[in-house]
PDB file of N, CA and C in Angstrom:
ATOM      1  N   UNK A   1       2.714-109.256 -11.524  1.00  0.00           N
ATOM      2  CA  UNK A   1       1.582-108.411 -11.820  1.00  0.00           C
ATOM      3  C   UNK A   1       0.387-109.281 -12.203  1.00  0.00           C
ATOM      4  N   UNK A   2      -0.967-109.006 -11.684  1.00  0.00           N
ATOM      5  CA  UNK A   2      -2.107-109.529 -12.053  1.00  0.00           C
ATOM      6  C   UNK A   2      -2.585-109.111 -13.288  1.00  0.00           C
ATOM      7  N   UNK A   3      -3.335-109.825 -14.068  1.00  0.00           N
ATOM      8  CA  UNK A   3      -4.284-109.497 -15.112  1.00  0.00           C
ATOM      9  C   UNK A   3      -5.070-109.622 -15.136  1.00  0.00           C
ATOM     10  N   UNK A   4      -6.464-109.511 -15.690  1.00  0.00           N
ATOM     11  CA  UNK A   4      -7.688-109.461 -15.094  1.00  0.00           C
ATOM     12  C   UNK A   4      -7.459-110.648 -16.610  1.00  0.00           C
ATOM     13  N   UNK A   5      -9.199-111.737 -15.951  1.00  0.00           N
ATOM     14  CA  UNK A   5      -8.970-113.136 -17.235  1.00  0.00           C
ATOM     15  C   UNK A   5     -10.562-112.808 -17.210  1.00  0.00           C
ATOM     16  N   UNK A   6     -10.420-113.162 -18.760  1.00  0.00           N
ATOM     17  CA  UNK A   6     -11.917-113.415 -18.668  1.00  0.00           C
ATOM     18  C   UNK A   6     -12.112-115.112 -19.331  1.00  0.00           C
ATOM     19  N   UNK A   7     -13.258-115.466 -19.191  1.00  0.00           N
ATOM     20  CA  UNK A   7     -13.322-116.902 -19.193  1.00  0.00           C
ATOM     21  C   UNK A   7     -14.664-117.085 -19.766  1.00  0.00           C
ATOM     22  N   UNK A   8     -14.833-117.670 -21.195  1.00  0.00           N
ATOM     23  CA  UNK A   8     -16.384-117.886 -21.489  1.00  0.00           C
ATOM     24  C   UNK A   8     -16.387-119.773 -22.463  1.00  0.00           C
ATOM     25  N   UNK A   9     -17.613-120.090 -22.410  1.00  0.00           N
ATOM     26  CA  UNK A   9     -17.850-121.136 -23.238  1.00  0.00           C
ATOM     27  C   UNK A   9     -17.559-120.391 -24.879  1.00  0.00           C
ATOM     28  N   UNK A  10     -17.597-121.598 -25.495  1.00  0.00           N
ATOM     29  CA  UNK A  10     -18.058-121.480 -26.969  1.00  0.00           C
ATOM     30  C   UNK A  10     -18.851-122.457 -27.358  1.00  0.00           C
ATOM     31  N   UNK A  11     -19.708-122.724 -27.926  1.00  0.00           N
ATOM     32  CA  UNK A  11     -20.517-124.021 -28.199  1.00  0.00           C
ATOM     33  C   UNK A  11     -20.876-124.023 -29.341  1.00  0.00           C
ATOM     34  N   UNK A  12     -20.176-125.303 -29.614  1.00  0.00           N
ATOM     35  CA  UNK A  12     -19.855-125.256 -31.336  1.00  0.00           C
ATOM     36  C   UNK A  12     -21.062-126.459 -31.659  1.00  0.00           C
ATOM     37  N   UNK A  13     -21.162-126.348 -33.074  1.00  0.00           N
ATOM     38  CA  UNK A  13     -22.271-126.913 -34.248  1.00  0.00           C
ATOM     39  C   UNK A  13     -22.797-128.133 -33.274  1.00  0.00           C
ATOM     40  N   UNK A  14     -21.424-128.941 -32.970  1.00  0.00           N
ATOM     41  CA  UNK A  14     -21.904-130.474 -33.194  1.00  0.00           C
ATOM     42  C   UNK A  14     -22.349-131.144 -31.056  1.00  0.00           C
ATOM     43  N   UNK A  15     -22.637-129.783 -30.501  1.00  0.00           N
ATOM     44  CA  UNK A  15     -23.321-129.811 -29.208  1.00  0.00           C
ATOM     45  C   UNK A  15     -22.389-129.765 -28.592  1.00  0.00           C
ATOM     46  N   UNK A  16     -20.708-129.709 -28.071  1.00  0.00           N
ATOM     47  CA  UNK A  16     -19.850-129.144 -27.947  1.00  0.00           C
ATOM     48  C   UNK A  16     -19.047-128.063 -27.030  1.00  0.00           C
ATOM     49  N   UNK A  17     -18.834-128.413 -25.782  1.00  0.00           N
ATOM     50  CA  UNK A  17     -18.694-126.770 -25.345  1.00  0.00           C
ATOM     51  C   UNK A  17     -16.985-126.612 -25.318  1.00  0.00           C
ATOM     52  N   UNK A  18     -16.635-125.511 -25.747  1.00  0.00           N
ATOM     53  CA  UNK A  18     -15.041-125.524 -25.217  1.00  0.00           C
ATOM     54  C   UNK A  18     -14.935-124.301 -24.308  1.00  0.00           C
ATOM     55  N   UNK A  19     -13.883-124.051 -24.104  1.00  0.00           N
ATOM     56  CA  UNK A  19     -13.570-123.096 -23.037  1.00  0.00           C
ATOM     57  C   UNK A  19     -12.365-122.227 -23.623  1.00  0.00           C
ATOM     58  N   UNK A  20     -12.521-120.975 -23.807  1.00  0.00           N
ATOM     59  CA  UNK A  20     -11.443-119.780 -24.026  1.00  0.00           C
ATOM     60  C   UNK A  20     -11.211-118.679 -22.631  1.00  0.00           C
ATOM     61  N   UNK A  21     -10.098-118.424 -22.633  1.00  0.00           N
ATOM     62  CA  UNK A  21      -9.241-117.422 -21.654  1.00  0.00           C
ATOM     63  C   UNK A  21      -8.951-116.427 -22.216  1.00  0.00           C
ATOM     64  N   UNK A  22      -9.207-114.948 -22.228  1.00  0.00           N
ATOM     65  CA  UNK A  22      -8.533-114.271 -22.539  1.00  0.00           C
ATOM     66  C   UNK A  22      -8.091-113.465 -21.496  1.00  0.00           C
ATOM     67  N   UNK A  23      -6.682-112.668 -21.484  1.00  0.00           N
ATOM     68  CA  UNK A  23      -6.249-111.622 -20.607  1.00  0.00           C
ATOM     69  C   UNK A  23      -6.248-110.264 -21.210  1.00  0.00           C
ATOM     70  N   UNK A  24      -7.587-109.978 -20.565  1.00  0.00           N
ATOM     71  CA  UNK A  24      -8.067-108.370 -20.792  1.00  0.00           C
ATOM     72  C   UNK A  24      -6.335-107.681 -21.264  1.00  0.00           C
ATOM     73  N   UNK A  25      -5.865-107.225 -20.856  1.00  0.00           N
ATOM     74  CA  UNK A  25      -4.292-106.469 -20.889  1.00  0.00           C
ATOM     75  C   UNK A  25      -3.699-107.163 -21.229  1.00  0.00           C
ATOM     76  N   UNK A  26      -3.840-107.798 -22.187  1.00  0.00           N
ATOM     77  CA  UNK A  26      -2.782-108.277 -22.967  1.00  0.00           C
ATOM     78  C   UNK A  26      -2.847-108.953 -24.494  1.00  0.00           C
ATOM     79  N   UNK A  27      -3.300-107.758 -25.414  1.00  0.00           N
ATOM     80  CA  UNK A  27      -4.160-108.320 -26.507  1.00  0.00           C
ATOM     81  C   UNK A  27      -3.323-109.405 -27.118  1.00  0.00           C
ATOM     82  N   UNK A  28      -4.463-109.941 -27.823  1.00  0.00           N
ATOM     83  CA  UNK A  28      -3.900-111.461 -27.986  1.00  0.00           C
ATOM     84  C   UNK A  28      -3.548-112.867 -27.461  1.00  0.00           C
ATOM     85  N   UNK A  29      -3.625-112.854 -26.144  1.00  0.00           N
ATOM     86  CA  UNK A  29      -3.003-113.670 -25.233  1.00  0.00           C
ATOM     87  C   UNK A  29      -4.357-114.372 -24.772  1.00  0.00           C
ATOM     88  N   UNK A  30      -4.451-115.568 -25.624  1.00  0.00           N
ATOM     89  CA  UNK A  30      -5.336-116.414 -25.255  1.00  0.00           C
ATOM     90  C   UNK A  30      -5.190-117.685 -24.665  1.00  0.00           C
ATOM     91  N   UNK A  31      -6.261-118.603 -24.326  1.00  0.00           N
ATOM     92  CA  UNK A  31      -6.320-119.952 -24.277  1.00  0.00           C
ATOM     93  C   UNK A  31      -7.171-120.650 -24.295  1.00  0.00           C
ATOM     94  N   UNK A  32      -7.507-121.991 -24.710  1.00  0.00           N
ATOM     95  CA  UNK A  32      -8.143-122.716 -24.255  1.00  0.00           C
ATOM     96  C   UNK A  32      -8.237-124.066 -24.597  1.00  0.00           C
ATOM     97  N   UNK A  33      -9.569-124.997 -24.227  1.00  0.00           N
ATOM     98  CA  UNK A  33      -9.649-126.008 -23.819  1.00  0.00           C
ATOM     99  C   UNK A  33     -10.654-126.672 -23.623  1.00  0.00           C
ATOM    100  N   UNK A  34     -10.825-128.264 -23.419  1.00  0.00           N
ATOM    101  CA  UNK A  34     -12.332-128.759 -23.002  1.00  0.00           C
ATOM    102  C   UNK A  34     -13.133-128.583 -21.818  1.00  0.00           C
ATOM    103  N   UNK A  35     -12.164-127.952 -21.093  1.00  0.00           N
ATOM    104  CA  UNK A  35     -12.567-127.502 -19.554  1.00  0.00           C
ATOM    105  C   UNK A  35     -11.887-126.443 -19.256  1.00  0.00           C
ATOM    106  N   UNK A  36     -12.845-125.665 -18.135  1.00  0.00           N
ATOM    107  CA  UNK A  36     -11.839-123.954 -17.523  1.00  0.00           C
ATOM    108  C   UNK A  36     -10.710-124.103 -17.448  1.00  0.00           C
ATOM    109  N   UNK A  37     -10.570-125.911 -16.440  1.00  0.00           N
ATOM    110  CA  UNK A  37      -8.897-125.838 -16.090  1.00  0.00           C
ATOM    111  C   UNK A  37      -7.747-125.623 -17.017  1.00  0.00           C
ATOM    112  N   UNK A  38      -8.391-126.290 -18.210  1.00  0.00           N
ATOM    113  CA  UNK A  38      -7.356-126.994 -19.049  1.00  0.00           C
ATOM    114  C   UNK A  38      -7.046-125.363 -19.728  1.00  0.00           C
ATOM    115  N   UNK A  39      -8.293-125.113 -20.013  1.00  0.00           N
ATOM    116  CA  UNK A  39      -8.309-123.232 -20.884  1.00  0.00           C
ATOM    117  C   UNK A  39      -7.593-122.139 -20.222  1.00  0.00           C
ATOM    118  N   UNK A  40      -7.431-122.350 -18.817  1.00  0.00           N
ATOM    119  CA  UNK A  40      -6.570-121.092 -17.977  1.00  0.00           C
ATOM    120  C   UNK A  40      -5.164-121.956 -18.208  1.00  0.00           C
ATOM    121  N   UNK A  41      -4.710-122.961 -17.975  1.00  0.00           N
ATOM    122  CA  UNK A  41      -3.494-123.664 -18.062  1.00  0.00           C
ATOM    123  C   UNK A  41      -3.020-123.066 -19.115  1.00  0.00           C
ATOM    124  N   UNK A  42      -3.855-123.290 -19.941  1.00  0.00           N
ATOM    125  CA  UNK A  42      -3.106-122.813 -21.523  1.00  0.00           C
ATOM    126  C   UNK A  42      -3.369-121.617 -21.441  1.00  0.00           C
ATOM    127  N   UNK A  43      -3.947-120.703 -21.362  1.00  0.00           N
ATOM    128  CA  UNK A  43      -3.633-119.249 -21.373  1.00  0.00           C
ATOM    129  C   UNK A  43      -2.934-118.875 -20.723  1.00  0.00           C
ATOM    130  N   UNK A  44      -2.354-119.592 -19.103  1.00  0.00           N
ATOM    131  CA  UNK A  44      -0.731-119.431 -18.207  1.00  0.00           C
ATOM    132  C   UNK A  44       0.170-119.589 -19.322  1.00  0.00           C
ATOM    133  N   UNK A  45      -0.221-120.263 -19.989  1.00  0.00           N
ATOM    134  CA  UNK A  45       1.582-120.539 -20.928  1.00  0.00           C
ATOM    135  C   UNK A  45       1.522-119.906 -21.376  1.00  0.00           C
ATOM    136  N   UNK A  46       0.635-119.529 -22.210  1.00  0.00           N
ATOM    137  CA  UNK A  46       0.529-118.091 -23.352  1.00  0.00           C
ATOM    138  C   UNK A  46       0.769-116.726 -22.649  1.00  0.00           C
ATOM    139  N   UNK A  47       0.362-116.867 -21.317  1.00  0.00           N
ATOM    140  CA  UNK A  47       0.906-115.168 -20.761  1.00  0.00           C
ATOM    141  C   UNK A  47       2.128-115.624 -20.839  1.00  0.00           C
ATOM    142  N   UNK A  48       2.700-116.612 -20.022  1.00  0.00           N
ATOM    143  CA  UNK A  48       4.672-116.538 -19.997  1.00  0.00           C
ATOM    144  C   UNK A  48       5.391-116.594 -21.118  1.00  0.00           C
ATOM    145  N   UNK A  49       5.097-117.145 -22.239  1.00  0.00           N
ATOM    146  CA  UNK A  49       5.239-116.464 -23.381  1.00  0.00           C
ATOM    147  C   UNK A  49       5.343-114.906 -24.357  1.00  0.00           C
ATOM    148  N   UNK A  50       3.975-114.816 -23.789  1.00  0.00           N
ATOM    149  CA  UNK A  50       4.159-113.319 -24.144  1.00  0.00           C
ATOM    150  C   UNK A  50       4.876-112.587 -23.352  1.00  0.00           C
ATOM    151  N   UNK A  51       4.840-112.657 -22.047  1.00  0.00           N
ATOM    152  CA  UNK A  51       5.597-111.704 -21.085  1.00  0.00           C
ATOM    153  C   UNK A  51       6.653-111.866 -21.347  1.00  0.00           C
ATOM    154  N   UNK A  52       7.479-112.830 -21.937  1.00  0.00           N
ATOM    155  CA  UNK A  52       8.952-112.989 -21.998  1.00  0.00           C
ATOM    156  C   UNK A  52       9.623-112.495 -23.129  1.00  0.00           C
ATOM    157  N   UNK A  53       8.412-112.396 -24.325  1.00  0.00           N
ATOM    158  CA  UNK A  53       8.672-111.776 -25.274  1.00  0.00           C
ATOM    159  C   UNK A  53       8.809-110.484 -25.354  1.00  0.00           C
ATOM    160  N   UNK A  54       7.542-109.534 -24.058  1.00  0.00           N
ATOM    161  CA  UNK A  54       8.362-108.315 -24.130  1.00  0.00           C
ATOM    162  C   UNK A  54       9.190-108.022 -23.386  1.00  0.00           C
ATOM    163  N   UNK A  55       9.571-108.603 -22.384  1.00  0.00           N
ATOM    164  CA  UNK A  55      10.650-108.800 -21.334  1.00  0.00           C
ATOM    165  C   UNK A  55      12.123-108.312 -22.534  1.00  0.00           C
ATOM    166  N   UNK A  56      11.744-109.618 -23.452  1.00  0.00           N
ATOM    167  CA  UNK A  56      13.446-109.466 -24.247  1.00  0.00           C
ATOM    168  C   UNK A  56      13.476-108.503 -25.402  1.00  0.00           C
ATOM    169  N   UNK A  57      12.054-108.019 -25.477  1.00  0.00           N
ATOM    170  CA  UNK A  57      12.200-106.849 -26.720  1.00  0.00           C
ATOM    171  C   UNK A  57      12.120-105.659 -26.104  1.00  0.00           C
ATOM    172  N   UNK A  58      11.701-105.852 -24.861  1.00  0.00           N
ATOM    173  CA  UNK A  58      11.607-104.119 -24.079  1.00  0.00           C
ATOM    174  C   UNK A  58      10.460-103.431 -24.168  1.00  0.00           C
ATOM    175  N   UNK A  59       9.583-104.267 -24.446  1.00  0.00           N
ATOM    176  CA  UNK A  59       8.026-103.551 -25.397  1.00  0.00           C
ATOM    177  C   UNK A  59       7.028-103.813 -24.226  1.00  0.00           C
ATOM    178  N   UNK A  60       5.963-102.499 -24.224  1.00  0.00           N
ATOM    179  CA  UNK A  60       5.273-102.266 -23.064  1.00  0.00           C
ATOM    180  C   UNK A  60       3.995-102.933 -23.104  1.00  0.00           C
ATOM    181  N   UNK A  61       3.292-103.232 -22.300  1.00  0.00           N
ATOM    182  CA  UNK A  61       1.891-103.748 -22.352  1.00  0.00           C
ATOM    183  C   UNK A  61       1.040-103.315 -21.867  1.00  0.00           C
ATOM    184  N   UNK A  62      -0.529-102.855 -22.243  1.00  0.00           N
ATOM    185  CA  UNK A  62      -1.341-102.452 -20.712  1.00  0.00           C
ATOM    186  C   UNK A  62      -1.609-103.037 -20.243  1.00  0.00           C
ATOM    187  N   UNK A  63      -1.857-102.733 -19.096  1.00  0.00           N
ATOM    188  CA  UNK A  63      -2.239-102.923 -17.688  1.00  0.00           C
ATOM    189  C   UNK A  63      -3.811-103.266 -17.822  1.00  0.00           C
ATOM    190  N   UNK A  64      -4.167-104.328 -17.449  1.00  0.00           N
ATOM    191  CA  UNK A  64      -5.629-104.710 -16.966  1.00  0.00           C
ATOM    192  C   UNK A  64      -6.042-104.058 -15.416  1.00  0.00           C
TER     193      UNK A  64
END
C-alpha cells in the first residue's frame, strides 16, 4: 500500500537546513536527515517499523 509523504526543510538557528518526512496516514511516522535522500530512507524504516507493529498487534491505520 502507498502513502502519501510529505517532505519539507527545517532551517535551524545556526544557517542549517535539515530535511523531515512525514507519512500523511500514518500519524507519527517520521524521518529525517541532512538531505531528502537520507530523510525518506529514514522515514522507510520508520514506516516498516510501524507497519509491523500493527501487523503484530492487529491495530488499524488510515489510509492516506
Amino acid at each position: 500500500m502507498n502513502y502519501a509523504m510529505k517532505v519539507y526543510p527545517i532551517h535551524l538557528e545556526n544557517g542549517k537546513t535539515e530535511w523531515c518526512v512525514e507519512y500523511l496516514g500514518l500519524k507519527g511516522c517520521v524521518g529525517g536527515g541532512d538531505t531528502i535522500g537520507e530523510a525518506i530512507a529514514d522515514a522507510e524504516a520508520s514506516k516498516s517499523v510501524y507497519l509491523s507493529y500493527l501487523e503484530k498487534t492487529k491495530k488499524q491505520c488510515s489510509n492516506a
